[in-house]
C-alpha atoms as a PDB file:
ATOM      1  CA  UNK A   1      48.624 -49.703  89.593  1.00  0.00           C
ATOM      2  CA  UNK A   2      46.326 -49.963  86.477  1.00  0.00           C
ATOM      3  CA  UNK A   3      46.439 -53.873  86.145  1.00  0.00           C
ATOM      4  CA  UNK A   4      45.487 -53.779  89.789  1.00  0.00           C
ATOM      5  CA  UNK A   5      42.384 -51.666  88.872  1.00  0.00           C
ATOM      6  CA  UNK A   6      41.327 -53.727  85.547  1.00  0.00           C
ATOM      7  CA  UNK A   7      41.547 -56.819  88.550  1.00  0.00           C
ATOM      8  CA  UNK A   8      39.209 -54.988  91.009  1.00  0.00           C
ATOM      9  CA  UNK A   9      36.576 -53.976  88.436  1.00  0.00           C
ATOM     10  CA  UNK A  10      36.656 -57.128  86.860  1.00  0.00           C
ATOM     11  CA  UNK A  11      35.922 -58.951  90.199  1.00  0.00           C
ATOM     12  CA  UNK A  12      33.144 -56.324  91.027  1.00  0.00           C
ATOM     13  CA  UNK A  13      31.937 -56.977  87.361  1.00  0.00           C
ATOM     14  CA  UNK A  14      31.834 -60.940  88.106  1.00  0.00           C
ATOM     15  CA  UNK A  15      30.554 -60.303  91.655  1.00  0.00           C
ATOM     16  CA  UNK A  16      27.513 -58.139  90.547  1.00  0.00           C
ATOM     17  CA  UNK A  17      26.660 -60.657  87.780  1.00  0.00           C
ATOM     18  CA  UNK A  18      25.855 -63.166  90.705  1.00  0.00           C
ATOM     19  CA  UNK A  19      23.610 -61.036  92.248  1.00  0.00           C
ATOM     20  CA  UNK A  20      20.323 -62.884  91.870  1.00  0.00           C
ATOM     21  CA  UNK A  21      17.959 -60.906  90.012  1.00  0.00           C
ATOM     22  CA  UNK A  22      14.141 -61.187  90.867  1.00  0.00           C
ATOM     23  CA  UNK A  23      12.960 -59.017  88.657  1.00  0.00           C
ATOM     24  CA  UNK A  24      13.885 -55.977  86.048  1.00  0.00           C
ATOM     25  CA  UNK A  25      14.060 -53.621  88.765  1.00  0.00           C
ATOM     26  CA  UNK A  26      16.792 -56.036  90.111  1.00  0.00           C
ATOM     27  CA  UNK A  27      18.172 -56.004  87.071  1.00  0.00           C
ATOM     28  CA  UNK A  28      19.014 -52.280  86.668  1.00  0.00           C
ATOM     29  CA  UNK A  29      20.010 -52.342  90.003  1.00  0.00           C
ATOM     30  CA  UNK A  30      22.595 -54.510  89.648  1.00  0.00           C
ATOM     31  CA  UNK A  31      23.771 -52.717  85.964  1.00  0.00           C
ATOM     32  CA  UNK A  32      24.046 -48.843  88.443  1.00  0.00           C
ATOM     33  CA  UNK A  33      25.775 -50.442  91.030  1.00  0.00           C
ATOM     34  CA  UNK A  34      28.508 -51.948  88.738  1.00  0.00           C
ATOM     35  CA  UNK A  35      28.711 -48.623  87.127  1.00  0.00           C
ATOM     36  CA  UNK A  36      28.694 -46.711  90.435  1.00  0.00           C
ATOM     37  CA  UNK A  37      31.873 -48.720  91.840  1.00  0.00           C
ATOM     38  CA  UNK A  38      33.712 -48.680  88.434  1.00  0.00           C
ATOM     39  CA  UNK A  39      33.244 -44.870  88.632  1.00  0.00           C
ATOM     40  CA  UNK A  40      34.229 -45.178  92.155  1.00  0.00           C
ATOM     41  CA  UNK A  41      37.422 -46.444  91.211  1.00  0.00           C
ATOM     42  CA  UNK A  42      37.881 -44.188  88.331  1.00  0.00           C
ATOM     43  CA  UNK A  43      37.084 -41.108  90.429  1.00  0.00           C
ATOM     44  CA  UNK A  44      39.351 -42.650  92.941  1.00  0.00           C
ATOM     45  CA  UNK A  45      42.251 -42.786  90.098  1.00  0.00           C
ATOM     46  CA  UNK A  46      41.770 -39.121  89.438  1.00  0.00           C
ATOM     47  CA  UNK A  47      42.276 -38.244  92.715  1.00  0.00           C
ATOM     48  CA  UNK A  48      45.760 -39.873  93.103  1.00  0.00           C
ATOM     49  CA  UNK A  49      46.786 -38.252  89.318  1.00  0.00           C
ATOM     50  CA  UNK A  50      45.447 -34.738  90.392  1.00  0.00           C
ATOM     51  CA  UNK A  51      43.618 -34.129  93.828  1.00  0.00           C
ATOM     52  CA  UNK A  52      40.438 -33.941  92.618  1.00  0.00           C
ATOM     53  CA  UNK A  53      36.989 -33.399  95.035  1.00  0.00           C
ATOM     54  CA  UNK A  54      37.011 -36.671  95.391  1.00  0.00           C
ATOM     55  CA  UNK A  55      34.510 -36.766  98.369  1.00  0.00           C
ATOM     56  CA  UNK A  56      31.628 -34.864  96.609  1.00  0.00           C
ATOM     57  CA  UNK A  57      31.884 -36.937  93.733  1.00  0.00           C
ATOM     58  CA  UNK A  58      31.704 -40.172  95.790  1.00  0.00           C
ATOM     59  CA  UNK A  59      28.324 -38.733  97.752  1.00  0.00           C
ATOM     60  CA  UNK A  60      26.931 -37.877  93.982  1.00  0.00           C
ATOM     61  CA  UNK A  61      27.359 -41.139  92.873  1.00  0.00           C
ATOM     62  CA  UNK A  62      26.444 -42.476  96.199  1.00  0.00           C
ATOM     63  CA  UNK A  63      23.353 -40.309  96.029  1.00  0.00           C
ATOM     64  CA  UNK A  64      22.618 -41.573  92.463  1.00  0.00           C
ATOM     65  CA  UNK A  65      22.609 -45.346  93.194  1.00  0.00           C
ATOM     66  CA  UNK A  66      20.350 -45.107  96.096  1.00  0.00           C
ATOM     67  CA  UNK A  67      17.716 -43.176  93.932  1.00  0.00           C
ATOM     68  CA  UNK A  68      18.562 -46.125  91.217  1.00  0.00           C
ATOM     69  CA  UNK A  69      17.165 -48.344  93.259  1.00  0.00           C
ATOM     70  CA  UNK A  70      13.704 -46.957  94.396  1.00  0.00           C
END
């Protein structure tokens, strides 16, 4: 299960490093929403180890990226 997740973040990783940037606001947009899915996933591993709140904790980082990018 862990190699699968180190190949899912790596493809999101080389996926949001295509993501044209326009400008520096692109730019950090594209850095939180890497880090938003990679803690996606991570919260997402939690929740299979211990059954965590896992849907809170997906809205707050939901929640976070979308202020990110105004």
């Amino acid at each position: 299960m862990a190699l699968d997740r180190k190949k899912l973040v790596q493809i999101v990783k080389d996926k949001c490093a295509n993501i044209e940037t326009v400008n520096n606001s692109t730019e950090k947009y594209r850095t939180e929403l890497y880090a938003a899915v990679t803690d996606i996933i991570y919260q997402e591993s939690l929740h299979q180890e211990k059954a965590t709140k896992i849907q809170q904790k997906i809205k707050d980082i939901i929640s976070r990226l979308s202020e990110a990018s105004n």
